[in-house]
C-alpha atoms as a PDB file:
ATOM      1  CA  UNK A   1       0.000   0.000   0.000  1.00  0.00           C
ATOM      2  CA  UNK A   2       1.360   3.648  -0.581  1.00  0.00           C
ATOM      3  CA  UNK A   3       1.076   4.967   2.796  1.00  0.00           C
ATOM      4  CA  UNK A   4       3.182   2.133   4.417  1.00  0.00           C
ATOM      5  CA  UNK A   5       6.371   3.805   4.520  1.00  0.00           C
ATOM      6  CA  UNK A   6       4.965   6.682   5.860  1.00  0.00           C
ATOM      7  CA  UNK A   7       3.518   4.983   8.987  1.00  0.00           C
ATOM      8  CA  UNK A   8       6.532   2.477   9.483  1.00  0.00           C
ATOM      9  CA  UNK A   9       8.594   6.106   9.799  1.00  0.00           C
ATOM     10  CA  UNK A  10       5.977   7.445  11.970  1.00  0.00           C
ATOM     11  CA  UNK A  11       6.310   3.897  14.375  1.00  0.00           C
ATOM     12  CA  UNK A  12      10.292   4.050  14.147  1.00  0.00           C
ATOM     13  CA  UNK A  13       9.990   7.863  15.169  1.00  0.00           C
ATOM     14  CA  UNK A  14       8.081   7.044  18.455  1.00  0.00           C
ATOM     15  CA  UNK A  15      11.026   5.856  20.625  1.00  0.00           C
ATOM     16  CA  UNK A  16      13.146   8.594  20.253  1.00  0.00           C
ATOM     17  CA  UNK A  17       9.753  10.591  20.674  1.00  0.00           C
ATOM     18  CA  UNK A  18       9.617   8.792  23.782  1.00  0.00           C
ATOM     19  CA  UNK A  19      13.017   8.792  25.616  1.00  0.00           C
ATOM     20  CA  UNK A  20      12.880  12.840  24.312  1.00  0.00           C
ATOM     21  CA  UNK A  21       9.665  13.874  26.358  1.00  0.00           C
ATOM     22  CA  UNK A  22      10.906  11.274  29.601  1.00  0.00           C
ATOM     23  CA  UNK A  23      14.210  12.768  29.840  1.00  0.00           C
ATOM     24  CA  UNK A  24      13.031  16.394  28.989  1.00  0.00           C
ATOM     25  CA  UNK A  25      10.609  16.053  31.896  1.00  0.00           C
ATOM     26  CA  UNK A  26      14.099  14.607  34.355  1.00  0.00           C
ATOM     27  CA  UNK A  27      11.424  10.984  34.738  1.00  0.00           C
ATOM     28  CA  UNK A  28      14.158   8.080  34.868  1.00  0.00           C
ATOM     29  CA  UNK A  29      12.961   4.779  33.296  1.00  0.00           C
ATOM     30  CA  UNK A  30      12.570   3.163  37.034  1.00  0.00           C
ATOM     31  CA  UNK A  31      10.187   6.318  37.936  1.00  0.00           C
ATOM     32  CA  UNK A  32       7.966   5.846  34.814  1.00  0.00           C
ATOM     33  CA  UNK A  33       7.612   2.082  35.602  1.00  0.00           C
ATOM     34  CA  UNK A  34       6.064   2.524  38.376  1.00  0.00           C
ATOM     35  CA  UNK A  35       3.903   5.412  37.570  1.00  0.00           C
ATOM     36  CA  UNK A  36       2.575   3.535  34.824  1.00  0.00           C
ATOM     37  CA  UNK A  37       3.049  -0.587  35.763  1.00  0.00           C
ATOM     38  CA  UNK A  38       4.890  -1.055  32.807  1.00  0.00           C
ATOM     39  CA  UNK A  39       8.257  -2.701  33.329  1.00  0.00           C
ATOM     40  CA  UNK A  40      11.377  -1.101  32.768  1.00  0.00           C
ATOM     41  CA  UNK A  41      12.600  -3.520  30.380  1.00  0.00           C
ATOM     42  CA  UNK A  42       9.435  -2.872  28.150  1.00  0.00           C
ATOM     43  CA  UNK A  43       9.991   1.039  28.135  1.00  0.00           C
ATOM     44  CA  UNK A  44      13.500   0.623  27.553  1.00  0.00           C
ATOM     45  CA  UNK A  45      12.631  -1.268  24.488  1.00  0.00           C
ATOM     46  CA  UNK A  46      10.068   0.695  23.567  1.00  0.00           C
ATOM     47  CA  UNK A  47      12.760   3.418  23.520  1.00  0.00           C
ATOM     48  CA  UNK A  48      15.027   1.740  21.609  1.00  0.00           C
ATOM     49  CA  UNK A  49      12.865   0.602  19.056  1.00  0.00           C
ATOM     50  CA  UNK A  50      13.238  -3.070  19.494  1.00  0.00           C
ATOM     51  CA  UNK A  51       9.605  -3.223  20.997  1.00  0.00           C
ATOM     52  CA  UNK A  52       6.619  -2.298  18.913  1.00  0.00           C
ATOM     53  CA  UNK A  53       4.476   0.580  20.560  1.00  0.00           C
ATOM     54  CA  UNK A  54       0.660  -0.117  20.853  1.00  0.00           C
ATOM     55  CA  UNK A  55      -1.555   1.856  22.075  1.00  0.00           C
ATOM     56  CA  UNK A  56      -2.756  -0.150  25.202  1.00  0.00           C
ATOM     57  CA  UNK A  57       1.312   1.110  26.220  1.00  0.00           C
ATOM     58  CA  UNK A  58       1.420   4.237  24.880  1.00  0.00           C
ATOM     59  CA  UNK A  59      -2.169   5.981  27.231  1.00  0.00           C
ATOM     60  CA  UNK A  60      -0.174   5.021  30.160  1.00  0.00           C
ATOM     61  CA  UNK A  61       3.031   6.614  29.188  1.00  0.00           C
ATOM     62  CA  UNK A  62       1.308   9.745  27.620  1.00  0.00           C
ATOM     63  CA  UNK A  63      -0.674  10.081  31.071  1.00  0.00           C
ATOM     64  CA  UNK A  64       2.518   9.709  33.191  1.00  0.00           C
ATOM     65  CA  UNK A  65       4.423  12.103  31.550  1.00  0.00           C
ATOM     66  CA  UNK A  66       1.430  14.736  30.883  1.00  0.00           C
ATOM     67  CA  UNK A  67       2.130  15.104  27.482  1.00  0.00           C
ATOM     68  CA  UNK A  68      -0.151  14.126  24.713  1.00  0.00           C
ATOM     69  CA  UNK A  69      -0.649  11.689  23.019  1.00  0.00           C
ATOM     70  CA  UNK A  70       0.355  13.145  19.374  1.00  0.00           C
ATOM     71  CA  UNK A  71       3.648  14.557  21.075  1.00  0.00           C
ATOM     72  CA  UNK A  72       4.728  10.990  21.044  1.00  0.00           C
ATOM     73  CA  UNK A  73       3.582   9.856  17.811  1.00  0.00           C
ATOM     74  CA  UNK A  74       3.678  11.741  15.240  1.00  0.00           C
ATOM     75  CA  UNK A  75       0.856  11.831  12.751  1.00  0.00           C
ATOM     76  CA  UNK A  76       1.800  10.873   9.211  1.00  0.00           C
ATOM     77  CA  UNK A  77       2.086  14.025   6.926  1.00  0.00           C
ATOM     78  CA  UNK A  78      -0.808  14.063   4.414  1.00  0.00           C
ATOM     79  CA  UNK A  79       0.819  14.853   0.796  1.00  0.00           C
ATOM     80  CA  UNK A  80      -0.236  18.299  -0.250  1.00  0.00           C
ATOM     81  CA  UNK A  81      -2.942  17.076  -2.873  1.00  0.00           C
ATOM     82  CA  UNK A  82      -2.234  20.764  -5.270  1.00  0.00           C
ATOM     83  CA  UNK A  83      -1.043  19.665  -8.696  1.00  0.00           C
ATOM     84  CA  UNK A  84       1.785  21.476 -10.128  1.00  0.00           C
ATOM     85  CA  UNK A  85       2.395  20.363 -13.204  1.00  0.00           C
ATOM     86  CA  UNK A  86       3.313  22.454 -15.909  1.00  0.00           C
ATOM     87  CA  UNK A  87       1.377  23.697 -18.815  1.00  0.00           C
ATOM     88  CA  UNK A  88       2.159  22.444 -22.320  1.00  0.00           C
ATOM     89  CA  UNK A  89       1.378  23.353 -25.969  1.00  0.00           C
ATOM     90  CA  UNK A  90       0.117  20.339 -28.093  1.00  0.00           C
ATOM     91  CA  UNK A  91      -1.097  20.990 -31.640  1.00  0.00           C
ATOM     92  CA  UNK A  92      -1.711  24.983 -30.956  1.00  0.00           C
ATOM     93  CA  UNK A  93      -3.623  23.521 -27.701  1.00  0.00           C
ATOM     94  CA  UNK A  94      -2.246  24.769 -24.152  1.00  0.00           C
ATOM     95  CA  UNK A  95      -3.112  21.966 -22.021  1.00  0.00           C
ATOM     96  CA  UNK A  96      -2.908  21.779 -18.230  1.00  0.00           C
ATOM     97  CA  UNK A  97      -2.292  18.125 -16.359  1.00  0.00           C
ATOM     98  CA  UNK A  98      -5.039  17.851 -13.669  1.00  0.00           C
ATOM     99  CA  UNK A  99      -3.729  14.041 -12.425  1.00  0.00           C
ATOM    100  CA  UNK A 100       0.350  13.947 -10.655  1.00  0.00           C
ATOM    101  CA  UNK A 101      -0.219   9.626 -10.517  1.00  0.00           C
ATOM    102  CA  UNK A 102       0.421   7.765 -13.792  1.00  0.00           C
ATOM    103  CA  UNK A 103      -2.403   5.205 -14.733  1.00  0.00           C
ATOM    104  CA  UNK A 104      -5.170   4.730 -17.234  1.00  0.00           C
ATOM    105  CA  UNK A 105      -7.145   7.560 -16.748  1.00  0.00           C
ATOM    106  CA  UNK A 106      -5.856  10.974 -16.866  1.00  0.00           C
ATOM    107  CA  UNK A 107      -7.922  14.115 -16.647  1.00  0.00           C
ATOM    108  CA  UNK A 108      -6.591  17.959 -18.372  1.00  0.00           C
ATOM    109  CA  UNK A 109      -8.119  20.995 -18.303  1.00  0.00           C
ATOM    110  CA  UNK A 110      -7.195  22.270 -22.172  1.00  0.00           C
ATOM    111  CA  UNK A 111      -7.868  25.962 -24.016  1.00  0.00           C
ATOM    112  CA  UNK A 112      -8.102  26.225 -27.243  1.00  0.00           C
ATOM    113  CA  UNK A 113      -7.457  29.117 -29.208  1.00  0.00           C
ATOM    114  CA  UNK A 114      -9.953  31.232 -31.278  1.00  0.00           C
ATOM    115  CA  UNK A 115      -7.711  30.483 -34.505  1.00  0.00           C
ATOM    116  CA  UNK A 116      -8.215  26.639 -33.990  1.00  0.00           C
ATOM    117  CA  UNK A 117     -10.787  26.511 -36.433  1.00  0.00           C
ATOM    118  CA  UNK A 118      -9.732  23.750 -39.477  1.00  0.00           C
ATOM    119  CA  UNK A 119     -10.596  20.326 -38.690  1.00  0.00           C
ATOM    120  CA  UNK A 120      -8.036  17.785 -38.887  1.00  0.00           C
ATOM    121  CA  UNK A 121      -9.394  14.428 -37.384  1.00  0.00           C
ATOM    122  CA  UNK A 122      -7.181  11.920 -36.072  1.00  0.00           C
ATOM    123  CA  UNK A 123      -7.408   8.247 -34.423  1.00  0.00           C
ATOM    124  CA  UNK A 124      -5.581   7.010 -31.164  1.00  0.00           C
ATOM    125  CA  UNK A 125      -6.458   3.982 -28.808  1.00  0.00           C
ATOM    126  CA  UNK A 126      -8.713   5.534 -25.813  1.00  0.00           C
ATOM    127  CA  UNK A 127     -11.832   7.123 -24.658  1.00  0.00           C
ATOM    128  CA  UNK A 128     -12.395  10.347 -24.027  1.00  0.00           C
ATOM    129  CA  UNK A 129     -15.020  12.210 -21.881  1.00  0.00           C
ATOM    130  CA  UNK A 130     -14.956  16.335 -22.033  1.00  0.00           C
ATOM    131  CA  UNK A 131     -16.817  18.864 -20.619  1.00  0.00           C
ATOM    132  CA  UNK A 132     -16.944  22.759 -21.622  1.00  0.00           C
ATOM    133  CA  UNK A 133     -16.198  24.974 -19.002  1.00  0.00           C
ATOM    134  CA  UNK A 134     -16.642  28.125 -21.441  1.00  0.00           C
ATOM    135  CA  UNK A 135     -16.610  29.229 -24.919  1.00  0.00           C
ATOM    136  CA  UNK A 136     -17.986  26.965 -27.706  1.00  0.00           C
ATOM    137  CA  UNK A 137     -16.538  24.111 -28.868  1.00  0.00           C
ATOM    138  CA  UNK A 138     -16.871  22.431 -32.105  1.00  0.00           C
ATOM    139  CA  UNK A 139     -16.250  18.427 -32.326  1.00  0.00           C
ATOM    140  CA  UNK A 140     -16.340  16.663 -35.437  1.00  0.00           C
ATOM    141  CA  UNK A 141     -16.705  12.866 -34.996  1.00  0.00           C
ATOM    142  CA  UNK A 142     -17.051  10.633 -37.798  1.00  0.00           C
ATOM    143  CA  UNK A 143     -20.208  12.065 -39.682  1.00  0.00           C
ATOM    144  CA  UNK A 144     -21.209  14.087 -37.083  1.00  0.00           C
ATOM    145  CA  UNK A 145     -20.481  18.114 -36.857  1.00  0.00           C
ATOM    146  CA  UNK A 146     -21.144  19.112 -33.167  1.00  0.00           C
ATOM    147  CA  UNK A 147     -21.276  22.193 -31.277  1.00  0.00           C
ATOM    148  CA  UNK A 148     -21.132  22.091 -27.294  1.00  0.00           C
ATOM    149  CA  UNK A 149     -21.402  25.484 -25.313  1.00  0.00           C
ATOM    150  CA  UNK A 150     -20.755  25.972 -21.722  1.00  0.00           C
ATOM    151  CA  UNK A 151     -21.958  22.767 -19.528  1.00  0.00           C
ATOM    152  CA  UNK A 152     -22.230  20.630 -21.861  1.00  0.00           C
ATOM    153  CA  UNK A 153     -20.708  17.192 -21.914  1.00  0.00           C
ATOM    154  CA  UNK A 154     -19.244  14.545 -24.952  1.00  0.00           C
ATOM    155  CA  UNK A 155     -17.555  11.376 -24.177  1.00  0.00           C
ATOM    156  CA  UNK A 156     -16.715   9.353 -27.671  1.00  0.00           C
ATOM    157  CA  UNK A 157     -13.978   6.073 -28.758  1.00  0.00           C
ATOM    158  CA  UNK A 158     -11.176   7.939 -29.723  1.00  0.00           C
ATOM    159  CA  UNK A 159     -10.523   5.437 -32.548  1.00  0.00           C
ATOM    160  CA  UNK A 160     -13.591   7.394 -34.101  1.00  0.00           C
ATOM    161  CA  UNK A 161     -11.751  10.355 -36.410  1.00  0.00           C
ATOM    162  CA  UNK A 162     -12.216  12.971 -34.662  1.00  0.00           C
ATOM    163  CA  UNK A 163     -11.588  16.911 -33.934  1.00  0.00           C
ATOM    164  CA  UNK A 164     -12.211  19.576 -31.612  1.00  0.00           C
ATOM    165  CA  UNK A 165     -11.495  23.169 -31.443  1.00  0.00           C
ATOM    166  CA  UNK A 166     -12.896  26.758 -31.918  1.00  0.00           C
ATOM    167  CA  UNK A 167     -16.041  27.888 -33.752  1.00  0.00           C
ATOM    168  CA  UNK A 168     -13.902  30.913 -34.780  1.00  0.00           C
ATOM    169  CA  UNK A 169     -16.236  33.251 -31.572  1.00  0.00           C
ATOM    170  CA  UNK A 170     -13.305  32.907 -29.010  1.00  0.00           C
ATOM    171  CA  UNK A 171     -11.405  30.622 -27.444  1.00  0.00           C
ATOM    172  CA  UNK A 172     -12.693  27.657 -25.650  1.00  0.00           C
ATOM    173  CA  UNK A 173     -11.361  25.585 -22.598  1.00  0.00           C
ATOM    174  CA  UNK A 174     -12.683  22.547 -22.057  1.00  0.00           C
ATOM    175  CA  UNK A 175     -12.147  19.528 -19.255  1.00  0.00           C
ATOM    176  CA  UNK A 176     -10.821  15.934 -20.805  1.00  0.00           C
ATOM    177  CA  UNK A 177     -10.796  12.448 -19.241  1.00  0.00           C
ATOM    178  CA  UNK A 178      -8.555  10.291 -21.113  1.00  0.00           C
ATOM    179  CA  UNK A 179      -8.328   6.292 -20.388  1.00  0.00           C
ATOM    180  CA  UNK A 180      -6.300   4.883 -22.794  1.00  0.00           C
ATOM    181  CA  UNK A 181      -7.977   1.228 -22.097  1.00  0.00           C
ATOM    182  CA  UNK A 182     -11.428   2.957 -23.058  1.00  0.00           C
ATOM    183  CA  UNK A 183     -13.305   3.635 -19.479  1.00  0.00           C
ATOM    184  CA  UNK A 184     -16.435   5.215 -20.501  1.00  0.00           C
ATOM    185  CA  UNK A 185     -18.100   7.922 -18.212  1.00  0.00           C
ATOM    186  CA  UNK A 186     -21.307   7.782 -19.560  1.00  0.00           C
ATOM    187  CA  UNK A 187     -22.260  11.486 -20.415  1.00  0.00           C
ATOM    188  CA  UNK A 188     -23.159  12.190 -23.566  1.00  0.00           C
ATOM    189  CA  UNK A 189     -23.667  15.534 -25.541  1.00  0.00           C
ATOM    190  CA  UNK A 190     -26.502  16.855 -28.237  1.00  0.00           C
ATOM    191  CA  UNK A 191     -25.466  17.396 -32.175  1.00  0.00           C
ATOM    192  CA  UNK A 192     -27.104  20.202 -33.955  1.00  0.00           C
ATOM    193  CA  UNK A 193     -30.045  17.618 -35.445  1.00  0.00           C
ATOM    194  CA  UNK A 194     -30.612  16.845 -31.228  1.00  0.00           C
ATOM    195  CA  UNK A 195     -29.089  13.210 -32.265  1.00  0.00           C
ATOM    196  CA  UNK A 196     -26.781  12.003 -29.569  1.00  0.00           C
ATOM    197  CA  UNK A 197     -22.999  12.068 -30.880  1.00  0.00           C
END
């Protein structure tokens, strides 16, 4: 699991945590044992790491010394969950990484520029779901000549030719989910003859 290391550091970190707040507070390991009916040999391994702290030993301790409970364990630091990656041009598209893991699905936010206006479809493995955040984006798929404004949603098998860009009115920036194994998200978007596309 990903968060193991993180908690086997935040275990290996409690006896020096420990022997820290017991000597800060002048307790000796013979005082502590009897304030808390653990024996000295347990604390002193606990301190050195060669016993495994559980809770059940750790209340004691924690009451003993008056400290709490999080002053000897540390909680594990939560990964700041911003993304930071940069933006990138791609075809005369700036595009915007919204996902820091790799894996099958990927998600972009991606602006398009007014000029983006000639159609050149391509094919790729995948599926793609997008949503328009503003603007108005035109998507041709296969036969089909779309327009999508503001809210509206398309998800289509990008082995379908397809397209998407400006209707010439502005510029347009859109949200994409991208699985390259084809995950479908099940949203799907008007054409101008109110056929879905």
């Amino acid at each position: 699991m990903q968060n193991q290391p993180t908690i086997a550091a935040a275990l290996a970190d409690i006896g020096p945590r420990l022997k820290a707040a017991r000597t800060h507070r002048n307790v000796t390991l013979t005082a502590l044992a009897e304030s808390t009916g653990i024996s000295k040999s347990t604390l002193s391994r606990l301190e050195s790491g060669q016993r495994r702290a559980s809770l059940e030993l750790l209340l004691p301790i924690a009451m003993a010394l008056q400290v709490p409970l999080d002053e000897l364990v540390a909680a594990p630091k939560i990964a700041d969950p911003r993304v930071h990656a940069p933006a990138r041009k791609v075809n005369g598209i700036t595009v915007f990484p919204l996902t820091r893991q790799p894996g099958p699905l990927q998600a972009f936010k991606m602006v398009m520029p007014a000029d983006r206006t000639e159609p050149e479809p391509r094919v790729h493995e995948g599926y793609e779901w997008l949503y328009v955040l503003s603007g108005r984006l035109r998507m041709v798929l296969g036969e089909h000549d779309i327009v999508l404004g503001p809210g509206e949603a398309a998800e289509f098998d990008t082995r379908q030719p397809h397209w998407f860009g400006s209707t010439g009115r502005g510029p347009v920036e859109i949200l994409s989910l991208f699985g390259s194994q084809g995950e479908r998200m099940h949203v799907r978007a008007r054409s101008r003859g109110g056929r879905t596309g």
